[in-house]
PDB file of N, CA and C in Angstrom:
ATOM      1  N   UNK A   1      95.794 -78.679 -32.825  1.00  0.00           N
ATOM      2  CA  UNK A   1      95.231 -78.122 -34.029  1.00  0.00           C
ATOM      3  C   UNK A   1      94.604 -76.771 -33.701  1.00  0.00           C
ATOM      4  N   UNK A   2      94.907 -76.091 -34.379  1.00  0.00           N
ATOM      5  CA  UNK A   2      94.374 -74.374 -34.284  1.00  0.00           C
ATOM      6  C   UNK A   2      92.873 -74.343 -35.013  1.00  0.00           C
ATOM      7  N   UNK A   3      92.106 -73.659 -34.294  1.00  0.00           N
ATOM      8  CA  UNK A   3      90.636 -73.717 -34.454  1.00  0.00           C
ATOM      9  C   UNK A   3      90.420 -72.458 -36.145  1.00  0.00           C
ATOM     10  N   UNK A   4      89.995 -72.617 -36.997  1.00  0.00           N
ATOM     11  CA  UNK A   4      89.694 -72.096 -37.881  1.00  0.00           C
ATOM     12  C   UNK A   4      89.088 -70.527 -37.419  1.00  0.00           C
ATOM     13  N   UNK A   5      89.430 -69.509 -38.351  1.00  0.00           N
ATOM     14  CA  UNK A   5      89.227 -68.103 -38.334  1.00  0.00           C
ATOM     15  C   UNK A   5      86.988 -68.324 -38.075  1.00  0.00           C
ATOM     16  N   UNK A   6      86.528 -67.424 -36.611  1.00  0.00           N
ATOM     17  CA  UNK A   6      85.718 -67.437 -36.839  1.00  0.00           C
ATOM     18  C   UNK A   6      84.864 -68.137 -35.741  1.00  0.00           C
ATOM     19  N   UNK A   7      85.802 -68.954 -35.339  1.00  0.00           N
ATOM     20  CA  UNK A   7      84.987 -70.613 -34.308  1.00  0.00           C
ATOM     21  C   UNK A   7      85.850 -70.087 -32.530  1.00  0.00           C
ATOM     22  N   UNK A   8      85.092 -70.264 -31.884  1.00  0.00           N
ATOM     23  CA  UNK A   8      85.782 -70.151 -30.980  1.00  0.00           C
ATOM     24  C   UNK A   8      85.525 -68.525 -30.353  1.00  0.00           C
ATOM     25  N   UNK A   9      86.015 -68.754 -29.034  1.00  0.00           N
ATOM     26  CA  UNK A   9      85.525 -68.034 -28.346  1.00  0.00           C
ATOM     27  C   UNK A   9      86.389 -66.547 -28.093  1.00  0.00           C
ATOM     28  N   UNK A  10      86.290 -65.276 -28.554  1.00  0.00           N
ATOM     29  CA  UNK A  10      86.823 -63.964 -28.850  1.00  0.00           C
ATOM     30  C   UNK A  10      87.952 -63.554 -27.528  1.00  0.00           C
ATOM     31  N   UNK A  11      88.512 -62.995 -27.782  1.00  0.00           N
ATOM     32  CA  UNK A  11      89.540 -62.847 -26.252  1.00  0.00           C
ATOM     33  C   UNK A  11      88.834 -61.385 -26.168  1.00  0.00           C
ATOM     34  N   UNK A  12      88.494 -60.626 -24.900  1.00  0.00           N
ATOM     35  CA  UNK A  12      87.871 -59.581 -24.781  1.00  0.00           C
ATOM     36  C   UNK A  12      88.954 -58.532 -25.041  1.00  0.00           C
ATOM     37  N   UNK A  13      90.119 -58.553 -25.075  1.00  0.00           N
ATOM     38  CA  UNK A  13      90.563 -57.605 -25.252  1.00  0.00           C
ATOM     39  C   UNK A  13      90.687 -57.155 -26.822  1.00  0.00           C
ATOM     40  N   UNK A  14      90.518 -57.907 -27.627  1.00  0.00           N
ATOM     41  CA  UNK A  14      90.495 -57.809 -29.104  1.00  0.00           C
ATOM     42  C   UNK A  14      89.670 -57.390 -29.655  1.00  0.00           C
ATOM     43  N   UNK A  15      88.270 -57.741 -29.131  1.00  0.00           N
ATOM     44  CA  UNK A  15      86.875 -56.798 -29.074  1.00  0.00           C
ATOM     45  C   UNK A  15      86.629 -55.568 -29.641  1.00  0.00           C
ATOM     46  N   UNK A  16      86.473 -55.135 -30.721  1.00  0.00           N
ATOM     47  CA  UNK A  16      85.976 -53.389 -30.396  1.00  0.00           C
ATOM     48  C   UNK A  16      85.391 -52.927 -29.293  1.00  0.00           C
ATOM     49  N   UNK A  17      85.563 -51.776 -28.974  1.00  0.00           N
ATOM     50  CA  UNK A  17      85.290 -51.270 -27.916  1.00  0.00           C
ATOM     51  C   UNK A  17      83.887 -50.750 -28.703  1.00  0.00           C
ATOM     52  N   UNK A  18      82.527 -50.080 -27.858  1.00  0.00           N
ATOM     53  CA  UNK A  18      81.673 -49.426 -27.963  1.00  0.00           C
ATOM     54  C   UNK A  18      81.464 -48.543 -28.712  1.00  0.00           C
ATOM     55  N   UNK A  19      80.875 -47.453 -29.235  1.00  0.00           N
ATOM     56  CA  UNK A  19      81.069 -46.203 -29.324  1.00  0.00           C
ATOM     57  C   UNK A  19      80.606 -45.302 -27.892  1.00  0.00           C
ATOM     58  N   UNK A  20      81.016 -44.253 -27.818  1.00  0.00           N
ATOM     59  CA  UNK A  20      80.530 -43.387 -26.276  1.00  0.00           C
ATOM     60  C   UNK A  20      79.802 -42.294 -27.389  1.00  0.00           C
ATOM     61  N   UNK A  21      78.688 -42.405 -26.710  1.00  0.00           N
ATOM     62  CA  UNK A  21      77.613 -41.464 -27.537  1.00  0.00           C
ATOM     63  C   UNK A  21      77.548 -40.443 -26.559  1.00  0.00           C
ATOM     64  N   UNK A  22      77.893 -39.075 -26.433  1.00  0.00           N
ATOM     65  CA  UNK A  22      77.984 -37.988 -25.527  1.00  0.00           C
ATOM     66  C   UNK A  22      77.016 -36.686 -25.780  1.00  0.00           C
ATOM     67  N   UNK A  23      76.119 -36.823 -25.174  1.00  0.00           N
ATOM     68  CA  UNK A  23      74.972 -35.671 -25.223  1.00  0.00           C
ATOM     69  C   UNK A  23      75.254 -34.231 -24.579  1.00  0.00           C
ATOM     70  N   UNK A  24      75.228 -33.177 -25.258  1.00  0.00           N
ATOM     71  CA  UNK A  24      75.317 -32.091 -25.063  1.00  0.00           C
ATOM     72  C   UNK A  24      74.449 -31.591 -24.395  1.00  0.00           C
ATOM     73  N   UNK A  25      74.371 -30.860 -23.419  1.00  0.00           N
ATOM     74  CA  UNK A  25      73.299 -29.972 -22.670  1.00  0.00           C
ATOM     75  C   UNK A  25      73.026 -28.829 -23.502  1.00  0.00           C
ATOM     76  N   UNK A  26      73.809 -28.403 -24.092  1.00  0.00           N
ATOM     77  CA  UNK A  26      73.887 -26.863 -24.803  1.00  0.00           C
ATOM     78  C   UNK A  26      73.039 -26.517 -25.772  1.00  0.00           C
ATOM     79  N   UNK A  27      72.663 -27.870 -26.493  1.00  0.00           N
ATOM     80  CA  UNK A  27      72.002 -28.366 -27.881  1.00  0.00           C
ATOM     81  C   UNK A  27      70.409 -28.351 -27.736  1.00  0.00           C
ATOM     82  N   UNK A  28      69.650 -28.321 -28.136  1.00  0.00           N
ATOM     83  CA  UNK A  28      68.644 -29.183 -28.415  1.00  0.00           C
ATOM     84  C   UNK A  28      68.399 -29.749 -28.574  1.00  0.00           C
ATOM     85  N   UNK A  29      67.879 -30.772 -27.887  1.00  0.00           N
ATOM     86  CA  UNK A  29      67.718 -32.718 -28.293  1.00  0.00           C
ATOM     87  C   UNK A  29      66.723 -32.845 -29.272  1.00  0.00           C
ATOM     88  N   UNK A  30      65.814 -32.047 -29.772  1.00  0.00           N
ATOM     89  CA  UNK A  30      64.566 -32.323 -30.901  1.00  0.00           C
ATOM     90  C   UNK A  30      65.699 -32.010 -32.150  1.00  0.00           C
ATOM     91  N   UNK A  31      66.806 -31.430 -32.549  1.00  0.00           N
ATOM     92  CA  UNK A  31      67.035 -30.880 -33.876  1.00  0.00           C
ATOM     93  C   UNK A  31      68.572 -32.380 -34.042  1.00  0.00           C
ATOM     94  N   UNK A  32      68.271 -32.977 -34.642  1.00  0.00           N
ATOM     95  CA  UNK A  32      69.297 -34.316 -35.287  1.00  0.00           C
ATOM     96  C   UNK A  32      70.360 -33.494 -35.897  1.00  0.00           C
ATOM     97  N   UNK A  33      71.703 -33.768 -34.814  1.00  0.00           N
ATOM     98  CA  UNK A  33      72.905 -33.072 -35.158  1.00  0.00           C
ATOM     99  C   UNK A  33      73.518 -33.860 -36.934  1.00  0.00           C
ATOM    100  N   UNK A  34      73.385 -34.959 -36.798  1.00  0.00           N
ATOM    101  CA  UNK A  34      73.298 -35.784 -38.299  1.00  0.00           C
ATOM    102  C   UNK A  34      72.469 -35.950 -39.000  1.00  0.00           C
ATOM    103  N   UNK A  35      71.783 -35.199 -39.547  1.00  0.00           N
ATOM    104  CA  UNK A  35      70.548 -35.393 -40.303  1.00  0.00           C
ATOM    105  C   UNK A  35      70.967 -36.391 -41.551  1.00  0.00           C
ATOM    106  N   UNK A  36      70.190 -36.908 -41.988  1.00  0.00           N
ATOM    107  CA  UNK A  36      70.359 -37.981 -42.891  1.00  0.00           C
ATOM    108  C   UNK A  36      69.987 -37.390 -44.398  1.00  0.00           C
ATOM    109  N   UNK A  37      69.415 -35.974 -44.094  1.00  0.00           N
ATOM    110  CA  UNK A  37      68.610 -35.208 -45.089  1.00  0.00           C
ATOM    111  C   UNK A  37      69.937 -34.793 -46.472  1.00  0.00           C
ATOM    112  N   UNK A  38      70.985 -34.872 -46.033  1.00  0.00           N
ATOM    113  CA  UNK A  38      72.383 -34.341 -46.804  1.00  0.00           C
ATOM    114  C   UNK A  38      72.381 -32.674 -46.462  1.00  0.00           C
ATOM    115  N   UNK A  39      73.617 -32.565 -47.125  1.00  0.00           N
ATOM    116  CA  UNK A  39      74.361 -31.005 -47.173  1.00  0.00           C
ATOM    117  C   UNK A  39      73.102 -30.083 -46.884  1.00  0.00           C
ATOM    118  N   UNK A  40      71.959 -29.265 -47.798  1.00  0.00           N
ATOM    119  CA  UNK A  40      71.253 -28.538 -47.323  1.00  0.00           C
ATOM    120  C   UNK A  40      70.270 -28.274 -46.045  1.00  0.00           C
ATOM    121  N   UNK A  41      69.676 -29.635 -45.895  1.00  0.00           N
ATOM    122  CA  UNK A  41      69.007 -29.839 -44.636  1.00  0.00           C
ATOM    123  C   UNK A  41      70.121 -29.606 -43.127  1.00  0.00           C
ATOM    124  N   UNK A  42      71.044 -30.210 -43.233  1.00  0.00           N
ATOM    125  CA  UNK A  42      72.417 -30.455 -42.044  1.00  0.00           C
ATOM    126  C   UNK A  42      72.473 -28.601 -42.018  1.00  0.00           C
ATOM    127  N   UNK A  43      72.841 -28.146 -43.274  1.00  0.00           N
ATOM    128  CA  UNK A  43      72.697 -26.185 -43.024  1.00  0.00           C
ATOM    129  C   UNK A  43      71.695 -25.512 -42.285  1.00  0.00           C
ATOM    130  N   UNK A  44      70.452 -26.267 -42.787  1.00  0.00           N
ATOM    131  CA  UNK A  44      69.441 -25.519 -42.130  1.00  0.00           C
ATOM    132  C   UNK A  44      69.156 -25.607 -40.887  1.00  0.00           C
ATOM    133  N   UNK A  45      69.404 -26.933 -40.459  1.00  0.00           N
ATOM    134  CA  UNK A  45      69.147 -26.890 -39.091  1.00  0.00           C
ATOM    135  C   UNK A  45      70.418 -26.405 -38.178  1.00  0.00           C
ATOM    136  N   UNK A  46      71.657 -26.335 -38.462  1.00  0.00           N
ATOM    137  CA  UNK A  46      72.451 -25.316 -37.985  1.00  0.00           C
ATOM    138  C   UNK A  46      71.877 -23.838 -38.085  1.00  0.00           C
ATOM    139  N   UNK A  47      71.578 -23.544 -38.973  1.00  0.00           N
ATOM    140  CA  UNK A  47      71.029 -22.419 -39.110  1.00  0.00           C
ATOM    141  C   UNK A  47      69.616 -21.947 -37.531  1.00  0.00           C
ATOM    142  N   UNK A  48      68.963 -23.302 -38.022  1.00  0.00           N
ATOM    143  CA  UNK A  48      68.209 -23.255 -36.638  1.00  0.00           C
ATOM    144  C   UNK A  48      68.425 -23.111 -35.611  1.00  0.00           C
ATOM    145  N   UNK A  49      69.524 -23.650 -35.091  1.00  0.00           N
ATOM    146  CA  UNK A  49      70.358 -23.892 -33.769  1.00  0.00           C
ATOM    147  C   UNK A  49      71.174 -22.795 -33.498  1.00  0.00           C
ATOM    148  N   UNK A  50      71.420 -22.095 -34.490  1.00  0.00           N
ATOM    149  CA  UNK A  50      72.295 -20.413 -34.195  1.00  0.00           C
ATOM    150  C   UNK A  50      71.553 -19.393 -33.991  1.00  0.00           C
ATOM    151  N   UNK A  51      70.107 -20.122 -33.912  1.00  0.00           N
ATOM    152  CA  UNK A  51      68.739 -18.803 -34.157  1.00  0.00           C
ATOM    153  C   UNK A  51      68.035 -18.990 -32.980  1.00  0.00           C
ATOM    154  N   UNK A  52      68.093 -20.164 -32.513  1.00  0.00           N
ATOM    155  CA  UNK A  52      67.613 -20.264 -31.101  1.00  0.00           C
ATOM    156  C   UNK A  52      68.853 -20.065 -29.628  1.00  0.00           C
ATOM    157  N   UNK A  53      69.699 -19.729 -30.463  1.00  0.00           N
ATOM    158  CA  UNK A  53      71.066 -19.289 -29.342  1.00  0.00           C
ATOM    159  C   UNK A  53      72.141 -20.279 -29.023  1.00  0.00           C
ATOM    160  N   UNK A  54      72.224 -21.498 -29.798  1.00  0.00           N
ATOM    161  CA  UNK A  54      73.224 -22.473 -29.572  1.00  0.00           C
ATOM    162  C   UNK A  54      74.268 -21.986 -29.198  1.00  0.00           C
ATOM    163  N   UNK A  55      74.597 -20.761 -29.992  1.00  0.00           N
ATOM    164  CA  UNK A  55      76.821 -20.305 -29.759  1.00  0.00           C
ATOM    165  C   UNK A  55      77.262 -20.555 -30.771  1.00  0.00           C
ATOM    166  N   UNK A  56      76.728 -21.453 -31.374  1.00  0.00           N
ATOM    167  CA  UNK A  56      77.259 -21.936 -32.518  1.00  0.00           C
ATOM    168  C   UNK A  56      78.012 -21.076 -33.701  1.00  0.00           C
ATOM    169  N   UNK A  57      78.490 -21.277 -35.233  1.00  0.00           N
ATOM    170  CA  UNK A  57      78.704 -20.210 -35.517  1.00  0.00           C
ATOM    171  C   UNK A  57      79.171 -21.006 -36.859  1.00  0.00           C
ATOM    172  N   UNK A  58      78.583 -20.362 -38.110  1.00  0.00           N
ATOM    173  CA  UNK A  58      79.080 -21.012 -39.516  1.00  0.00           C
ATOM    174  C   UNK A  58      80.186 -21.315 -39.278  1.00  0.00           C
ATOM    175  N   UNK A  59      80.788 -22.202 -40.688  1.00  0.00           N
ATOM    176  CA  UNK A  59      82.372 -22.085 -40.655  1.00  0.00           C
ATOM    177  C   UNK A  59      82.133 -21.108 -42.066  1.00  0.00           C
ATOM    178  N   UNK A  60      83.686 -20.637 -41.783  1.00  0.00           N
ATOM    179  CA  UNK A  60      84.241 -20.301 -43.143  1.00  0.00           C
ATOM    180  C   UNK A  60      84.177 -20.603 -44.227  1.00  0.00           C
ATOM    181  N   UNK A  61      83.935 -20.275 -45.405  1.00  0.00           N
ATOM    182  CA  UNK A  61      84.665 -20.981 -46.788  1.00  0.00           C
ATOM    183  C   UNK A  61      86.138 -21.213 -46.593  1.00  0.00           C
ATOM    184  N   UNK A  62      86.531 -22.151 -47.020  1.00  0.00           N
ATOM    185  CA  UNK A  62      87.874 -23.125 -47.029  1.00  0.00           C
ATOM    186  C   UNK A  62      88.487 -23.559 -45.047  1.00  0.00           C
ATOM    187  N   UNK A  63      87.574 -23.024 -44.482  1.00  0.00           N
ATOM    188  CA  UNK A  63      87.825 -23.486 -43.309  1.00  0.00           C
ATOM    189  C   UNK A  63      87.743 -25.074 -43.065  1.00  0.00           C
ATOM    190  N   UNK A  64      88.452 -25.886 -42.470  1.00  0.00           N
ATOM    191  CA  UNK A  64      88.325 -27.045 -42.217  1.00  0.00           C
ATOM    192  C   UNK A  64      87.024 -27.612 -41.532  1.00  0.00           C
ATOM    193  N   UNK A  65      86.536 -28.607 -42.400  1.00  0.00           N
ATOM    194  CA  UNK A  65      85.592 -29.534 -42.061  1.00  0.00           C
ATOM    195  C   UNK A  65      84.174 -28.381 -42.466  1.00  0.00           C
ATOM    196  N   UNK A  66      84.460 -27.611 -43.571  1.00  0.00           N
ATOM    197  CA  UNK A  66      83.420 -26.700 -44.204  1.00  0.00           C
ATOM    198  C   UNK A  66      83.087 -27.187 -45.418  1.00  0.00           C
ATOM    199  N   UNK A  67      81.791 -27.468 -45.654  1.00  0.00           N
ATOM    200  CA  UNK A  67      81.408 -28.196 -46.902  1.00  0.00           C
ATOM    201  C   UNK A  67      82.712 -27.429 -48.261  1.00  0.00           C
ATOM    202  N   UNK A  68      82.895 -28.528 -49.412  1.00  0.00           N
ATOM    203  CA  UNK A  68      83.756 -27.305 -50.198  1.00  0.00           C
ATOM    204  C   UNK A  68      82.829 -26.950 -51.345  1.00  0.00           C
ATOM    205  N   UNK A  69      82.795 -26.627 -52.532  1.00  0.00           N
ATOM    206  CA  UNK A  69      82.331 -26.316 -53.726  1.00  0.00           C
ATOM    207  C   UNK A  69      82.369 -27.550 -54.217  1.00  0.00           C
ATOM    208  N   UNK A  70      82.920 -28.556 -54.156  1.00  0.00           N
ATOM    209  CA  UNK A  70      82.430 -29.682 -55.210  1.00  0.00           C
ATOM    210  C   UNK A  70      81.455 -30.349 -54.303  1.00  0.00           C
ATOM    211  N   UNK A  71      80.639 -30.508 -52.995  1.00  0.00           N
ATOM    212  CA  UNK A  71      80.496 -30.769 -52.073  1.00  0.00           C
ATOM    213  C   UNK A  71      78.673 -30.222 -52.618  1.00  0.00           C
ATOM    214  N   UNK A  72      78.961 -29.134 -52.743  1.00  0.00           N
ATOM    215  CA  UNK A  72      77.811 -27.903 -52.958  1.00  0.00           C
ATOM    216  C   UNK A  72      77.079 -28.725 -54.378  1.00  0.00           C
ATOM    217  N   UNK A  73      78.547 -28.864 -55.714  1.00  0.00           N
ATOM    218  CA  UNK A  73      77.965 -29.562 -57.057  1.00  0.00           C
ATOM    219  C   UNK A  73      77.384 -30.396 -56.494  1.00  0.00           C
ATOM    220  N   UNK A  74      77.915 -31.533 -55.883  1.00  0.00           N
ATOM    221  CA  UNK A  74      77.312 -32.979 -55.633  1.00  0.00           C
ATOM    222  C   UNK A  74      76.266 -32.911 -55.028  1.00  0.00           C
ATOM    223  N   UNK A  75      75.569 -32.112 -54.604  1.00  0.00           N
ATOM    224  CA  UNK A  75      74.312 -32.198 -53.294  1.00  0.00           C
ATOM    225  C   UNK A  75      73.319 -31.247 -54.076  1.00  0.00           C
ATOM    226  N   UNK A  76      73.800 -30.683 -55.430  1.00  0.00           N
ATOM    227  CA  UNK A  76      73.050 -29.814 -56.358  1.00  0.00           C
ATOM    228  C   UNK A  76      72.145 -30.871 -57.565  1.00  0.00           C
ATOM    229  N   UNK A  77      72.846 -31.907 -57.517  1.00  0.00           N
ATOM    230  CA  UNK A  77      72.145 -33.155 -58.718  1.00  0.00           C
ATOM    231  C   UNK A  77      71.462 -33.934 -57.511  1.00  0.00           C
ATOM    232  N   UNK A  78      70.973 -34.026 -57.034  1.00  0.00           N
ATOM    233  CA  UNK A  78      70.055 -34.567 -55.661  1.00  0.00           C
ATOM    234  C   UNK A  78      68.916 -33.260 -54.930  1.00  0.00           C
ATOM    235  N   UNK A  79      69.083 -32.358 -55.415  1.00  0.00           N
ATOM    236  CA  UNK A  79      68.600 -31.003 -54.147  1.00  0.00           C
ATOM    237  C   UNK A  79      66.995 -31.370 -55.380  1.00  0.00           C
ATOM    238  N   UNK A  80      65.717 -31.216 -53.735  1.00  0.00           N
ATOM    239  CA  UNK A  80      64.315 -31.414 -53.862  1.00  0.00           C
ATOM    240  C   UNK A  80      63.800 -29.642 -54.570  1.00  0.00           C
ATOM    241  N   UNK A  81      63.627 -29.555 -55.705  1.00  0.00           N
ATOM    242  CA  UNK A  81      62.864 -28.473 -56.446  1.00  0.00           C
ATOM    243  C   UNK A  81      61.429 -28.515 -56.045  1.00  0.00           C
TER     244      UNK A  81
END
């Protein structure tokens, strides 16, 4: 009899693997590369990090993985006045 979905003991290879969390030297460890703050806060502290000499460097408009304009609307009905 085959043991029901759930019971029983996992084969390790089926497992998810970890995540590998990889720390940058380059960065600043006080400024949260993910801020939880949304779209404007995540800007500013890039902004921070290009001002203290990261290398870093905006993206483009329509450049990939660059906030877009509906991105901007959506984070405009939430933004702290």
């Amino acid at each position: 009899m085959r043991a029901s979905r759930g019971m029983g003991a996992i084969n390790p290879a089926k497992q998810p693997k970890p995540k590998r969390v990889v720390k940058r030297k380059d960065r600043p460890q006080d400024v949260d590369m993910y801020a939880e703050g949304g779209l404007y806060e995540n800007i500013n502290a890039k902004q921070k990090r290009i001002a203290a000499g990261s290398g870093e460097k905006m993206r483009k408009p329509g450049a990939p993985g660059a906030p877009t304009a509906a991105a901007f609307k959506a984070s405009a009905k939430t933004a702290k006045r």
